[in-house]
PDB file of N, CA and C in Angstrom:
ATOM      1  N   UNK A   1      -8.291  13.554   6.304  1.00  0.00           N
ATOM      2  CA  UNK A   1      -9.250  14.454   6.915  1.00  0.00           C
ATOM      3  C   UNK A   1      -9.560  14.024   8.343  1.00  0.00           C
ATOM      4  N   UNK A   2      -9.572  12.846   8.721  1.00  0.00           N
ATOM      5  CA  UNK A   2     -10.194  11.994   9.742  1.00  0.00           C
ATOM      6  C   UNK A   2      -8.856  12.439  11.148  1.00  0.00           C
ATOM      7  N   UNK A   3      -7.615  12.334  10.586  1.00  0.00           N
ATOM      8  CA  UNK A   3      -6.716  13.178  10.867  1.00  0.00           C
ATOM      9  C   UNK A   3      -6.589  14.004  11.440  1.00  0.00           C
ATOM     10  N   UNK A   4      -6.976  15.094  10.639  1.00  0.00           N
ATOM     11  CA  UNK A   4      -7.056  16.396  11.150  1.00  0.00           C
ATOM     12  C   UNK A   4      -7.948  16.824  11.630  1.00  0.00           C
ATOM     13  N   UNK A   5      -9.264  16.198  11.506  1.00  0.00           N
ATOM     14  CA  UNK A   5     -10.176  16.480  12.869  1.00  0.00           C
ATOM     15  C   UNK A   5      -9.279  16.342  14.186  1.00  0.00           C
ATOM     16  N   UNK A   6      -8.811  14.975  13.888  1.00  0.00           N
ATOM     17  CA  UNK A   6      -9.048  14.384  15.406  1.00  0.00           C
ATOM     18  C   UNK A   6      -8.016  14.871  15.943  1.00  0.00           C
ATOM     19  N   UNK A   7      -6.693  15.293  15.399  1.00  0.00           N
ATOM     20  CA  UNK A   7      -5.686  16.178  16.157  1.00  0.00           C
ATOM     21  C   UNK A   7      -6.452  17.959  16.330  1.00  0.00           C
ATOM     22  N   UNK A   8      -7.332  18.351  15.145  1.00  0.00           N
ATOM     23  CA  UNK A   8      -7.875  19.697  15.798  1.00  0.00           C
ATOM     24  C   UNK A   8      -8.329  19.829  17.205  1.00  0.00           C
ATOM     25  N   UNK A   9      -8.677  18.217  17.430  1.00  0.00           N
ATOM     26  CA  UNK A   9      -9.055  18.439  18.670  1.00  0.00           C
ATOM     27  C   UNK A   9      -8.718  18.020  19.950  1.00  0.00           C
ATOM     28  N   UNK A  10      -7.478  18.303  19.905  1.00  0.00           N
ATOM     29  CA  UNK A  10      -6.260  18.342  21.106  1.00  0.00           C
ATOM     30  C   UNK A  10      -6.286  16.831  21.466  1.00  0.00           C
ATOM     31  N   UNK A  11      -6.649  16.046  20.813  1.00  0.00           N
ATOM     32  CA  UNK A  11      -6.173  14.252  20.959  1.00  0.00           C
ATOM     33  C   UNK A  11      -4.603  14.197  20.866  1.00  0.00           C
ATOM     34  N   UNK A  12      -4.284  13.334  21.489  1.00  0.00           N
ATOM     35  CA  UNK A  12      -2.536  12.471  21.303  1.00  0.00           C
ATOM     36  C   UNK A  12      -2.958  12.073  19.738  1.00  0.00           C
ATOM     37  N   UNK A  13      -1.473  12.293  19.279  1.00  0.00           N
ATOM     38  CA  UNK A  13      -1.555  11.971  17.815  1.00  0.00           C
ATOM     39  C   UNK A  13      -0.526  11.055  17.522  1.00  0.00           C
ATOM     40  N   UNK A  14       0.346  11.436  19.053  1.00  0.00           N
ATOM     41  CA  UNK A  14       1.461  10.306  18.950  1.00  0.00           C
ATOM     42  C   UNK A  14       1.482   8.407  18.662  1.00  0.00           C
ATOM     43  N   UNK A  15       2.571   8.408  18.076  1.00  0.00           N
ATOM     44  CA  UNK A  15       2.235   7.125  16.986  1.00  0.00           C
ATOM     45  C   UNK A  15       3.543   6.475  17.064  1.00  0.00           C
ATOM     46  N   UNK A  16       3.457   5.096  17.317  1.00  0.00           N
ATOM     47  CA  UNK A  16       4.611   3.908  17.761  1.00  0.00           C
ATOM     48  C   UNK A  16       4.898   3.490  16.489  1.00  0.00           C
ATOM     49  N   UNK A  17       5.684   3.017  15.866  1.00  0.00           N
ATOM     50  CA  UNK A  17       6.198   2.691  14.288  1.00  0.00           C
ATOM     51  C   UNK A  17       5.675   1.602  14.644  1.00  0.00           C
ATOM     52  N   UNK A  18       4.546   1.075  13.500  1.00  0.00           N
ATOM     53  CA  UNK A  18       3.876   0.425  13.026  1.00  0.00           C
ATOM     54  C   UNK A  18       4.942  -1.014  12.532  1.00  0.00           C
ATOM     55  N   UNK A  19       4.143  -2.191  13.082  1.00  0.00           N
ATOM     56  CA  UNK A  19       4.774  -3.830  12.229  1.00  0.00           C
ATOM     57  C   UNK A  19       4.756  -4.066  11.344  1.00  0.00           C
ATOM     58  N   UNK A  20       3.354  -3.142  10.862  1.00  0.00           N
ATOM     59  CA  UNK A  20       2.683  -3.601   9.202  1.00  0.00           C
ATOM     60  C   UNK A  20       3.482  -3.528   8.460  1.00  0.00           C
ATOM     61  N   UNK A  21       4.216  -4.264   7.645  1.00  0.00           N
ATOM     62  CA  UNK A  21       5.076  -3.101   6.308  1.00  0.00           C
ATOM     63  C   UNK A  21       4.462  -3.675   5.237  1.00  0.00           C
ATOM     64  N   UNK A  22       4.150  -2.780   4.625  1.00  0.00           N
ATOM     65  CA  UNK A  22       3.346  -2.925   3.142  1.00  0.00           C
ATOM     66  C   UNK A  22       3.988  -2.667   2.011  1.00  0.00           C
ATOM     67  N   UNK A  23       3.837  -3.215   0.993  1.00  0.00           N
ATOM     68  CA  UNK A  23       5.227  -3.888  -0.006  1.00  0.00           C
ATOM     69  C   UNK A  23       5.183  -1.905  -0.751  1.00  0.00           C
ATOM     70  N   UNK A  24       4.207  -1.172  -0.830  1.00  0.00           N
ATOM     71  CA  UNK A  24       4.492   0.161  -1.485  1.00  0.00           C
ATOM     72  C   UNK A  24       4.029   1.226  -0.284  1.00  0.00           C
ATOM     73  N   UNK A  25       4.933   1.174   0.553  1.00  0.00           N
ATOM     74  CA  UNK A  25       4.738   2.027   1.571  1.00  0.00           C
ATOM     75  C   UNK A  25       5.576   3.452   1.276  1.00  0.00           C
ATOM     76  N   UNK A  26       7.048   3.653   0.623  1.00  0.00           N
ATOM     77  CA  UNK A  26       7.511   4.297   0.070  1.00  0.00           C
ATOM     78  C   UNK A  26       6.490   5.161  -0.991  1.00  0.00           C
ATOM     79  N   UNK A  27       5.902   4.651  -1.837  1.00  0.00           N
ATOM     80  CA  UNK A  27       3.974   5.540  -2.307  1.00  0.00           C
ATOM     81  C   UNK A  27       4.025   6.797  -1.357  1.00  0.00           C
ATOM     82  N   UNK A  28       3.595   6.609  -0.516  1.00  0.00           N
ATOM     83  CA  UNK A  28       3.113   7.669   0.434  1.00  0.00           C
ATOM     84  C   UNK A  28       3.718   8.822  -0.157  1.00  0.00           C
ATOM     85  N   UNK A  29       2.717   9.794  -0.339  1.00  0.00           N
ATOM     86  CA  UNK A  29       3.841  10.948  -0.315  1.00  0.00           C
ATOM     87  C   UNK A  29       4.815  11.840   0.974  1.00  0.00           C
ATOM     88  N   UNK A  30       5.086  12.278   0.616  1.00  0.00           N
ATOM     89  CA  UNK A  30       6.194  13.051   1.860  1.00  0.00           C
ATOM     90  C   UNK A  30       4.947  14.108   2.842  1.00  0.00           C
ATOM     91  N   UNK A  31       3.935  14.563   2.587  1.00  0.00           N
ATOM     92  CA  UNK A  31       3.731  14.988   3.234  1.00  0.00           C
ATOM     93  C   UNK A  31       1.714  14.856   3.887  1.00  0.00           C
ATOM     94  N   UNK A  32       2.437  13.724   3.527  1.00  0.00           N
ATOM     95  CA  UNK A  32       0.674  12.469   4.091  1.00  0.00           C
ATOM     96  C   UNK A  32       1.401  11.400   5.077  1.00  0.00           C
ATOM     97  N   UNK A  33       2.708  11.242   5.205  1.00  0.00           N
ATOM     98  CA  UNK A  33       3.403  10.625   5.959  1.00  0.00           C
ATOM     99  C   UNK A  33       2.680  10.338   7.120  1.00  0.00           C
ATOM    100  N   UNK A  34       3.138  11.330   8.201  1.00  0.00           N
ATOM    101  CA  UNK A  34       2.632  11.138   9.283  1.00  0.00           C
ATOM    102  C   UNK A  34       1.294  11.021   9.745  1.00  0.00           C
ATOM    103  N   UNK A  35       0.544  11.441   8.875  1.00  0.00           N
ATOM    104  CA  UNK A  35      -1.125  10.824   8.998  1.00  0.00           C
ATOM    105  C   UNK A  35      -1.484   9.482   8.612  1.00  0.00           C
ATOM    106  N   UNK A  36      -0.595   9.221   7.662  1.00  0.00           N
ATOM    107  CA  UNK A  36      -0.893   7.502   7.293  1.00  0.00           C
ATOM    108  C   UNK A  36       0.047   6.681   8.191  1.00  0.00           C
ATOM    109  N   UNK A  37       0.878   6.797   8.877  1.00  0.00           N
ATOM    110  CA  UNK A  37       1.546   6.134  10.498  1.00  0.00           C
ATOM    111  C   UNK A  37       0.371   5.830  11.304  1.00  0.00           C
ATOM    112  N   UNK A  38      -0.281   7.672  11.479  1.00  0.00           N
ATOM    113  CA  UNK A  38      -1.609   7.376  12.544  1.00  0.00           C
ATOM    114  C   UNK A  38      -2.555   6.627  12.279  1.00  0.00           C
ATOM    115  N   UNK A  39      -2.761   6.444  10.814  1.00  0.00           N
ATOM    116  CA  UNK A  39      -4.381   5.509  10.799  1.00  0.00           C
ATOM    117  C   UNK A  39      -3.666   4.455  10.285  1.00  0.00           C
ATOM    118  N   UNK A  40      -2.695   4.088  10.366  1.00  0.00           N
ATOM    119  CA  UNK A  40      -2.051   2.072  10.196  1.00  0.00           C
ATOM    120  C   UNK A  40      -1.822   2.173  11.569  1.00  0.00           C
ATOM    121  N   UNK A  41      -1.230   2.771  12.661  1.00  0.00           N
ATOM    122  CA  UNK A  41      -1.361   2.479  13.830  1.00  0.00           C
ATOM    123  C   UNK A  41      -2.628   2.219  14.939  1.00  0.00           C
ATOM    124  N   UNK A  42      -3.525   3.383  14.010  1.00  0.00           N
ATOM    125  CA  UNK A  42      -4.866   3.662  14.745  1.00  0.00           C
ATOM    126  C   UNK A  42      -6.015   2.534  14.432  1.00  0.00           C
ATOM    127  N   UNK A  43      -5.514   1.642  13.127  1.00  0.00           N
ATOM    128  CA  UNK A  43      -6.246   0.483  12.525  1.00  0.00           C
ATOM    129  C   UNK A  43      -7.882   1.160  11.618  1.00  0.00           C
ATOM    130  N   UNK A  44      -7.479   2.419  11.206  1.00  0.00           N
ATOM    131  CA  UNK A  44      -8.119   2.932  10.343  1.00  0.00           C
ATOM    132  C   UNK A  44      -7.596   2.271   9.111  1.00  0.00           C
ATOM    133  N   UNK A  45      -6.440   2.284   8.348  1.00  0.00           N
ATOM    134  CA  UNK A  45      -6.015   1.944   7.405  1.00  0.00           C
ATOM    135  C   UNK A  45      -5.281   0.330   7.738  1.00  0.00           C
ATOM    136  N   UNK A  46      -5.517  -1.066   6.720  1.00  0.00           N
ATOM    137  CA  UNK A  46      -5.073  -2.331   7.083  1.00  0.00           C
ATOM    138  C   UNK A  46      -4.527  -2.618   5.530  1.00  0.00           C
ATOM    139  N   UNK A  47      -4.349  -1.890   4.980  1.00  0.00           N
ATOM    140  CA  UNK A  47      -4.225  -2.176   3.419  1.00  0.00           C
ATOM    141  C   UNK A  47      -5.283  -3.521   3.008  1.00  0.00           C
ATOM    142  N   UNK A  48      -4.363  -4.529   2.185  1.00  0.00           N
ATOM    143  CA  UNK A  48      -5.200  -4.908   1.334  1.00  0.00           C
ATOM    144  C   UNK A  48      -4.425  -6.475   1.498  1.00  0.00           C
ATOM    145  N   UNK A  49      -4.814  -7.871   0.887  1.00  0.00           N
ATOM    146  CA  UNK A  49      -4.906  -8.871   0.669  1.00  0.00           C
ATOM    147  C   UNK A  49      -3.322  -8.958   0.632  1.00  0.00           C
ATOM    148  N   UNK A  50      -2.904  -8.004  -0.462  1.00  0.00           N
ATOM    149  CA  UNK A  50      -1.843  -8.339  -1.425  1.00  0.00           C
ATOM    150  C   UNK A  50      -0.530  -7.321  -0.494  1.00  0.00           C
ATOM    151  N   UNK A  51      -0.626  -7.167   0.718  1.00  0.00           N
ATOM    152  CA  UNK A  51      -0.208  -6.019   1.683  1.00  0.00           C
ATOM    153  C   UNK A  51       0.209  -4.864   0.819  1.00  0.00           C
ATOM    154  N   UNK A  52      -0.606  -4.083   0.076  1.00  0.00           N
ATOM    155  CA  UNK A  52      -0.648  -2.729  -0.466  1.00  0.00           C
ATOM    156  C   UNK A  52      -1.270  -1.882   0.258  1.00  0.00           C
ATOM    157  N   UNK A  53      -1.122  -0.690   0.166  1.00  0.00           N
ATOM    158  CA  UNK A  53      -1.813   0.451   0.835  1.00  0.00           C
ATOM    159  C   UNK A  53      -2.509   1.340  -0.501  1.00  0.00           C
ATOM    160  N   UNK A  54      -1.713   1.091  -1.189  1.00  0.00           N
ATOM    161  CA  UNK A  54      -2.316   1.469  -2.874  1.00  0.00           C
ATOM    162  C   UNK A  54      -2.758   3.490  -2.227  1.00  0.00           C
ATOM    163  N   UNK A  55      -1.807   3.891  -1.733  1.00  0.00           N
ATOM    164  CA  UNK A  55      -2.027   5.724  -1.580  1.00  0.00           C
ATOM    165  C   UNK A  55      -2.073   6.645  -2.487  1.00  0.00           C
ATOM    166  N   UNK A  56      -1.928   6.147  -3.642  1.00  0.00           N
ATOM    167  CA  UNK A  56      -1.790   6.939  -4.946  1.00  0.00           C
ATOM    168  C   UNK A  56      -3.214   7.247  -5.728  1.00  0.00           C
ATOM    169  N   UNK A  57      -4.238   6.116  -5.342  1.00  0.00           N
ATOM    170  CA  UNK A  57      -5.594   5.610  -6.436  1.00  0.00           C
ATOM    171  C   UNK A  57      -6.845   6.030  -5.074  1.00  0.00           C
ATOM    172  N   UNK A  58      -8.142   6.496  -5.859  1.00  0.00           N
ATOM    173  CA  UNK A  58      -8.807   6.820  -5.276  1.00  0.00           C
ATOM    174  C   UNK A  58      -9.526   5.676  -4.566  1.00  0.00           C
ATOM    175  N   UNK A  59      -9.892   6.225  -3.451  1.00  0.00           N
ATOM    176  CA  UNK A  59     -10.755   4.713  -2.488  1.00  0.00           C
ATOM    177  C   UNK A  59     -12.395   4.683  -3.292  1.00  0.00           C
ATOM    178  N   UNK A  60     -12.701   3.414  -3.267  1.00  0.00           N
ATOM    179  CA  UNK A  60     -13.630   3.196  -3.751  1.00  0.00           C
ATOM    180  C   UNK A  60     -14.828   3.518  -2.643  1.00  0.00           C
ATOM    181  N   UNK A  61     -15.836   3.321  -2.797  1.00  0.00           N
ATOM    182  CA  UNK A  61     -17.353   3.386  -2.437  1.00  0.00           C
ATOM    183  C   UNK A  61     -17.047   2.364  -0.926  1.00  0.00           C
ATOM    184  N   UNK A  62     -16.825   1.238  -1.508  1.00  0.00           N
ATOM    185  CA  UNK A  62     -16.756   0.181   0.024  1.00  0.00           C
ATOM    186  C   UNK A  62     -15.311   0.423   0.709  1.00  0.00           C
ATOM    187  N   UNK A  63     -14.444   1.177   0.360  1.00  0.00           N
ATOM    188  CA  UNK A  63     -12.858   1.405   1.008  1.00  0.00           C
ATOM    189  C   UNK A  63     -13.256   2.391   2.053  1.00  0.00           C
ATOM    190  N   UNK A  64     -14.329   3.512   1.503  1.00  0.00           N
ATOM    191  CA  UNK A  64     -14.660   4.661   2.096  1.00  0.00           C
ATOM    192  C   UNK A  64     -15.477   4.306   3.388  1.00  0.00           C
ATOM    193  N   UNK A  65     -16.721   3.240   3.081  1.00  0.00           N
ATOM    194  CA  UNK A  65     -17.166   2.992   4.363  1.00  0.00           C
ATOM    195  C   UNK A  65     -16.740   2.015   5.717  1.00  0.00           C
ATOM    196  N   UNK A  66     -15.816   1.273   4.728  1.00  0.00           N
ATOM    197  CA  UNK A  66     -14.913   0.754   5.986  1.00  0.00           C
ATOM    198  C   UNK A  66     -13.675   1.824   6.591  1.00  0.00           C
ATOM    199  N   UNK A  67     -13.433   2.625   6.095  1.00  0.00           N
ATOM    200  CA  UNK A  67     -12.690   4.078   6.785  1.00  0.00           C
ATOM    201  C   UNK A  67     -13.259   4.433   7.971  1.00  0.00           C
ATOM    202  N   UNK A  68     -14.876   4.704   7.444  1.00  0.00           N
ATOM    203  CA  UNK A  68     -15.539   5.502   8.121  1.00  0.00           C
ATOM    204  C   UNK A  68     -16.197   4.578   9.696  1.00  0.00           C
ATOM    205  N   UNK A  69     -16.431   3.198   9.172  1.00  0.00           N
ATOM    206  CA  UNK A  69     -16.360   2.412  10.120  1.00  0.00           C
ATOM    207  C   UNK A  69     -15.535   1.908  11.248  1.00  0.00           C
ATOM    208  N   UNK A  70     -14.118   2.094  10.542  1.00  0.00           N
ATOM    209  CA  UNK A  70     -13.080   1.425  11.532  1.00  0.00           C
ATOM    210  C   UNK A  70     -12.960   2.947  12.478  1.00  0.00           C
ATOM    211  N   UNK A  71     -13.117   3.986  11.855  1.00  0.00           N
ATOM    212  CA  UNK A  71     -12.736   5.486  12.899  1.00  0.00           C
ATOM    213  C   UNK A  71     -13.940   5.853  13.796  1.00  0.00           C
ATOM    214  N   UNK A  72     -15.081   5.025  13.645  1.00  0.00           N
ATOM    215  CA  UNK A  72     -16.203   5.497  14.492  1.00  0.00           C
ATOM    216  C   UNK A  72     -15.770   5.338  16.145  1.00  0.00           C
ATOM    217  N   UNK A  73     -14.985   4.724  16.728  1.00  0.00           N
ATOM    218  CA  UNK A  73     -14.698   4.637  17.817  1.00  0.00           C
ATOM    219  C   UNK A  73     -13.884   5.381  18.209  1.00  0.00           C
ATOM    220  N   UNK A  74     -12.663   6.305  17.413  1.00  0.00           N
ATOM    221  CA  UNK A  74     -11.752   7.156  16.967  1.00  0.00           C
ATOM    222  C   UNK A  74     -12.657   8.425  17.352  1.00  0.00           C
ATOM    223  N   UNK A  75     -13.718   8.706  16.692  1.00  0.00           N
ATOM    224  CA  UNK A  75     -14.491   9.896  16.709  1.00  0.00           C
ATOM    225  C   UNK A  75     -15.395  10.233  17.361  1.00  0.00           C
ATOM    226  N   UNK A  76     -15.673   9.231  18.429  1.00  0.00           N
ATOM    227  CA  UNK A  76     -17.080   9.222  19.005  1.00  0.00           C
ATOM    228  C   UNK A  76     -16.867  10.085  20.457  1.00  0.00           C
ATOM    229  N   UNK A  77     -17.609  11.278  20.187  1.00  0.00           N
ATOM    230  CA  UNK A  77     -17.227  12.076  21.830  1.00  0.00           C
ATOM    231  C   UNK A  77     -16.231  13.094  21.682  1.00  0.00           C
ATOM    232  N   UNK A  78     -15.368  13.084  20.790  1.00  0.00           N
ATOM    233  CA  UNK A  78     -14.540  14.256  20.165  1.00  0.00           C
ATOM    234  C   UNK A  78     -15.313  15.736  19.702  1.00  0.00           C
ATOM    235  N   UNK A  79     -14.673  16.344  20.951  1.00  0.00           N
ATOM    236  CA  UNK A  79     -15.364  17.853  20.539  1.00  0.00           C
ATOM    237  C   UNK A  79     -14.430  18.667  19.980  1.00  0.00           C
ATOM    238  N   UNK A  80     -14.950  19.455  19.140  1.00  0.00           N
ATOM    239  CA  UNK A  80     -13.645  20.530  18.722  1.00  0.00           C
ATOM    240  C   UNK A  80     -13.507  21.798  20.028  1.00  0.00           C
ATOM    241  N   UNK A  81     -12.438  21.957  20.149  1.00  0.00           N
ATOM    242  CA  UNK A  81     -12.353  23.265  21.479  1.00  0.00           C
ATOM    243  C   UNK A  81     -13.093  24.030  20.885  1.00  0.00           C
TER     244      UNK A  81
END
């Protein structure tokens, strides 16, 4: 979602292939792809301890507010046209 705000609103969305590789990155589905490039590039998404991204299972309560934390600088001043 964080995503698609922020490209609704004529931001660069363009995205450098990421170092991270996370042992279930293949997970991803085919067409969440390129939004999960942008927020492992954008340092919205850092996976986890065990380098998982775990894209399949719902984010918990504290996954959600560190989302919402790491994109506050992402979102701040973004107007929609």
């Amino acid at each position: 979602m964080i995503y698609a705000y922020v490209k609704a609103s004529g931001q660069d969305m363009e995205t450098t292939p990421s170092e991270k590789q996370f042992a279930d990155r293949t997970a991803v589905s085919p067409w969440a792809k390129e939004a999960m490039d942008w927020a492992i590039d954008s340092g919205l998404i850092n996976g986890n301890e065990q380098n998982f991204l775990n894209p399949q299972r719902n984010l918990t309560r504290a996954e959600l507010c560190m989302l919402i934390y790491n994109a506050r600088d992402i979102l701040v001043g973004i107007e929609l046209p």
